[in-house]
C-alpha atoms as a PDB file:
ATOM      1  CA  UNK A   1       3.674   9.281  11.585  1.00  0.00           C
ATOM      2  CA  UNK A   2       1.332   7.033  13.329  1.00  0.00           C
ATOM      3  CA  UNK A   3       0.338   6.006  10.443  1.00  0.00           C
ATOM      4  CA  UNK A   4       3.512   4.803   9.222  1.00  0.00           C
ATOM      5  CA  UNK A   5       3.810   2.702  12.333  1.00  0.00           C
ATOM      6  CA  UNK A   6       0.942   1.229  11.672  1.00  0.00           C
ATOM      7  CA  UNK A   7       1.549   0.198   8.300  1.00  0.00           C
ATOM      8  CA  UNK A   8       5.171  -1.119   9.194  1.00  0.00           C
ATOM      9  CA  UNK A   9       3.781  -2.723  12.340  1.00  0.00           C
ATOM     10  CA  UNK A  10       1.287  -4.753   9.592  1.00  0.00           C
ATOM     11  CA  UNK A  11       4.172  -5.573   7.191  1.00  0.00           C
ATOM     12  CA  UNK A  12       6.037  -7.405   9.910  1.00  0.00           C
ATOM     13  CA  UNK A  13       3.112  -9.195  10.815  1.00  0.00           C
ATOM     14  CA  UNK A  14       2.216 -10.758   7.791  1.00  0.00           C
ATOM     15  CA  UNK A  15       6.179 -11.040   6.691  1.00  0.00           C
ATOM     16  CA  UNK A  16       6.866 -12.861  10.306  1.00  0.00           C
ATOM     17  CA  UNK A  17       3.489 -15.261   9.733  1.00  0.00           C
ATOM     18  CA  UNK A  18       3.843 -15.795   5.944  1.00  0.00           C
ATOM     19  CA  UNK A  19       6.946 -17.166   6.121  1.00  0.00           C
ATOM     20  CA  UNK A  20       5.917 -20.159   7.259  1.00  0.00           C
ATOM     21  CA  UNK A  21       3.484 -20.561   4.409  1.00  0.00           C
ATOM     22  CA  UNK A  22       6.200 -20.160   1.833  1.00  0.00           C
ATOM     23  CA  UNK A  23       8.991 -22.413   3.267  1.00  0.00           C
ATOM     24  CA  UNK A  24       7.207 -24.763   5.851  1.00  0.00           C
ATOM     25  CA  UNK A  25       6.839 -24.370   9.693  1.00  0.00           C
ATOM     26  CA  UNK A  26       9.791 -26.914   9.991  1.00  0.00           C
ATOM     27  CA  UNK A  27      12.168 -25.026   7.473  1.00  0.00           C
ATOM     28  CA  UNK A  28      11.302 -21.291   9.294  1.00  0.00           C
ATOM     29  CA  UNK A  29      11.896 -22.763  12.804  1.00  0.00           C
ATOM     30  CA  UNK A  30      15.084 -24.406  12.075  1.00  0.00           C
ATOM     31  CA  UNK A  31      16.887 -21.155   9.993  1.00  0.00           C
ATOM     32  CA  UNK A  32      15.716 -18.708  12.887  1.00  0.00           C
ATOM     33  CA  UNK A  33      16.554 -21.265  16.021  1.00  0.00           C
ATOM     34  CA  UNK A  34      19.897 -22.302  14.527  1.00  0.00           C
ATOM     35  CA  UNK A  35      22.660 -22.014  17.279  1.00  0.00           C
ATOM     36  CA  UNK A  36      24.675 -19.766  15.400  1.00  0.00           C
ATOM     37  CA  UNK A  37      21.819 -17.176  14.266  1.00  0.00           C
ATOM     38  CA  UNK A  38      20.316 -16.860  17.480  1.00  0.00           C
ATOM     39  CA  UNK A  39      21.992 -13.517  17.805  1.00  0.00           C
ATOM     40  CA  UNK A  40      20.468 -12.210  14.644  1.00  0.00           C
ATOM     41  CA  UNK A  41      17.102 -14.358  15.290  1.00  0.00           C
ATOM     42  CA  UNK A  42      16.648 -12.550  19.210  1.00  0.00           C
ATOM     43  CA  UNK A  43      17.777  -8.946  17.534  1.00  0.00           C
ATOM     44  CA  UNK A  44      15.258  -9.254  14.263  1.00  0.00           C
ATOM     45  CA  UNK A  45      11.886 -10.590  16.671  1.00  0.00           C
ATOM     46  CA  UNK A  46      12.725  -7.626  19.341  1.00  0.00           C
ATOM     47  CA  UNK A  47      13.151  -5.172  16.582  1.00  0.00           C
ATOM     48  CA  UNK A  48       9.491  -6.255  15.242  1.00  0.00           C
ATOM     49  CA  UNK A  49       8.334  -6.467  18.969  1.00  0.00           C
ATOM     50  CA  UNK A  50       9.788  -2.636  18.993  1.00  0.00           C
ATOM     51  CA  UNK A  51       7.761  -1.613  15.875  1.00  0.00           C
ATOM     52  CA  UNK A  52       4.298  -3.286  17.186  1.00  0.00           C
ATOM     53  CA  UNK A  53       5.415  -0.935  20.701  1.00  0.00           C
ATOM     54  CA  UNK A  54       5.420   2.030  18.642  1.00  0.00           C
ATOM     55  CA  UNK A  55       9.203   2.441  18.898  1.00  0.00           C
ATOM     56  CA  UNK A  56       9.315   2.410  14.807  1.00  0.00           C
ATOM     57  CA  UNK A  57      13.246   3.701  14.575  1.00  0.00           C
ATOM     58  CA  UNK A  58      14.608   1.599  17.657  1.00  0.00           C
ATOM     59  CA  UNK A  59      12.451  -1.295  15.772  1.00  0.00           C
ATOM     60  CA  UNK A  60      13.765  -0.694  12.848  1.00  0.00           C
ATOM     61  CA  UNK A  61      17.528  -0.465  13.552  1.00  0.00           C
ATOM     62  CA  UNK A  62      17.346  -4.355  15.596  1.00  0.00           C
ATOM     63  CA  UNK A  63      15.293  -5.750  12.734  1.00  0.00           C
ATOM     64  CA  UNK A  64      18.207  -4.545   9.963  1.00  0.00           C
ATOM     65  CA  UNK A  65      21.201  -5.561  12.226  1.00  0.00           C
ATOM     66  CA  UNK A  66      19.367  -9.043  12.941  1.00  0.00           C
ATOM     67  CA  UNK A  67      18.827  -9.314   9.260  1.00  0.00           C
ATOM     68  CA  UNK A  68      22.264  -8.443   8.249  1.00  0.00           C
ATOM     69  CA  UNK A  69      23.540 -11.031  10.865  1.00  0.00           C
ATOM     70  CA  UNK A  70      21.287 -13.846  10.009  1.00  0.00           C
ATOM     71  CA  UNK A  71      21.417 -13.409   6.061  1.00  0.00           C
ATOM     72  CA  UNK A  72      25.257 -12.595   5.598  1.00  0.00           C
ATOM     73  CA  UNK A  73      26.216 -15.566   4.705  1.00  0.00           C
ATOM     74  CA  UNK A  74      24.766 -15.205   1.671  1.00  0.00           C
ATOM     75  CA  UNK A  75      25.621 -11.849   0.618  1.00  0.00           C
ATOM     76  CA  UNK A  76      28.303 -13.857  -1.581  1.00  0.00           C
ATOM     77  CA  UNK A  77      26.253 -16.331  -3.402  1.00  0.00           C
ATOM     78  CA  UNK A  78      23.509 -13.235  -4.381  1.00  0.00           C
ATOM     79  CA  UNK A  79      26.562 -10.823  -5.271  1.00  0.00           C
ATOM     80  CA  UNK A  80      27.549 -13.508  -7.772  1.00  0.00           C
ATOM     81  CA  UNK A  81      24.611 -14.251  -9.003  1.00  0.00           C
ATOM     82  CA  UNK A  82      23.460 -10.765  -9.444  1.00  0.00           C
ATOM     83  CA  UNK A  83      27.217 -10.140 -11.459  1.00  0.00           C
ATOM     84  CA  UNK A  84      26.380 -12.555 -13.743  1.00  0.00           C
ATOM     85  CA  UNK A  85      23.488 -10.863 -14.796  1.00  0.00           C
ATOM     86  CA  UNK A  86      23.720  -8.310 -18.042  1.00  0.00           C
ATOM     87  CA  UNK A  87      23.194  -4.757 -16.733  1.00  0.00           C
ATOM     88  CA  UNK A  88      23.256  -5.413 -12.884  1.00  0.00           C
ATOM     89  CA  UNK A  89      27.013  -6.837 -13.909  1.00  0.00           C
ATOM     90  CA  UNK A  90      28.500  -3.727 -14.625  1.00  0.00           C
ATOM     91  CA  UNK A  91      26.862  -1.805 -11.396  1.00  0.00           C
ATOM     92  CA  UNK A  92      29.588  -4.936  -9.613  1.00  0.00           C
ATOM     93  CA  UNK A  93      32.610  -3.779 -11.693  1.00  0.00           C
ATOM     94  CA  UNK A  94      32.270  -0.433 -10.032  1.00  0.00           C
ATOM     95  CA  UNK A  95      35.839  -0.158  -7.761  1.00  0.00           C
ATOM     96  CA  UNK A  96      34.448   0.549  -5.021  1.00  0.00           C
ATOM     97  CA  UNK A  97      31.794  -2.071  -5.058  1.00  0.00           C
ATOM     98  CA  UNK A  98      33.892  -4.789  -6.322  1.00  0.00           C
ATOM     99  CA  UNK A  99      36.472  -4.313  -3.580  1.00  0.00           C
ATOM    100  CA  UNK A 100      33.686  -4.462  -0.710  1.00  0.00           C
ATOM    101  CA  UNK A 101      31.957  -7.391  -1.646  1.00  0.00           C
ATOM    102  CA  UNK A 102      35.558  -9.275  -2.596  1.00  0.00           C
ATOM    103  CA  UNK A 103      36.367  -8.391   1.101  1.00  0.00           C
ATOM    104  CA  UNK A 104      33.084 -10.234   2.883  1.00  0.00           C
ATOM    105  CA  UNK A 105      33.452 -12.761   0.095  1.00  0.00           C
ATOM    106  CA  UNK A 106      36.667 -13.784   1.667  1.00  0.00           C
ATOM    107  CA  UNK A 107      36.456 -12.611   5.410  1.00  0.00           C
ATOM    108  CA  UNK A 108      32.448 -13.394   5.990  1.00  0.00           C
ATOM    109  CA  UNK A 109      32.556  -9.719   7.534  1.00  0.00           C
ATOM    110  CA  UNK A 110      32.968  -5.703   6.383  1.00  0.00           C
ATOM    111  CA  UNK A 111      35.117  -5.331   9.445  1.00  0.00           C
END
């Protein structure tokens, strides 16, 4: 277990400082400071804050709901990008599927 902490703790380290190297300090500031992502920006940095604590689950569970709040507005674009592909399309024409991502397609939300 403490292990695993450990190893987590140094993936969010070098995710949360290489960013920067792969889009620019300007470009990583501006998508995490953005008015309207501040509530995903303050839940994903206290989830990693969590994690280097040694509070791995808590951590965990802030860094996925700030995630899910600061990339859903892209769920759409990726789901149709990943349809168009050959044999990742047909996983999309699954019922289920399909109807879920048509829904936050339209709404911006799964509620």
């Amino acid at each position: 277990m403490k292990t695993a902490v450990l190893i987590l703790a140094m993936d969010m380290i070098l995710f949360v400082s290489g960013l920067p190297f792969i889009t620019g300090l300007q470009n990583t500031f501006r998508f995490f400071f953005q008015r309207q992502k501040m509530k995903g920006s303050s839940f994903f940095l206290a989830g990693i804050l969590l994690v280097l604590l040694r509070w791995p689950v808590v951590g965990m569970l802030c860094e996925s709901y700030g995630s899910y709040l600061l990339f859903k507005s892209t769920v759409p674009l990726v789901s149709e990008i990943l349809s168009k592909v050959p044999v990742l399309g047909l996983i999309f024409t699954f019922p289920g599927l399909s109807t879920i991502l048509k829904k936050f397609s339209e709404t911006g939300s799964l509620v």
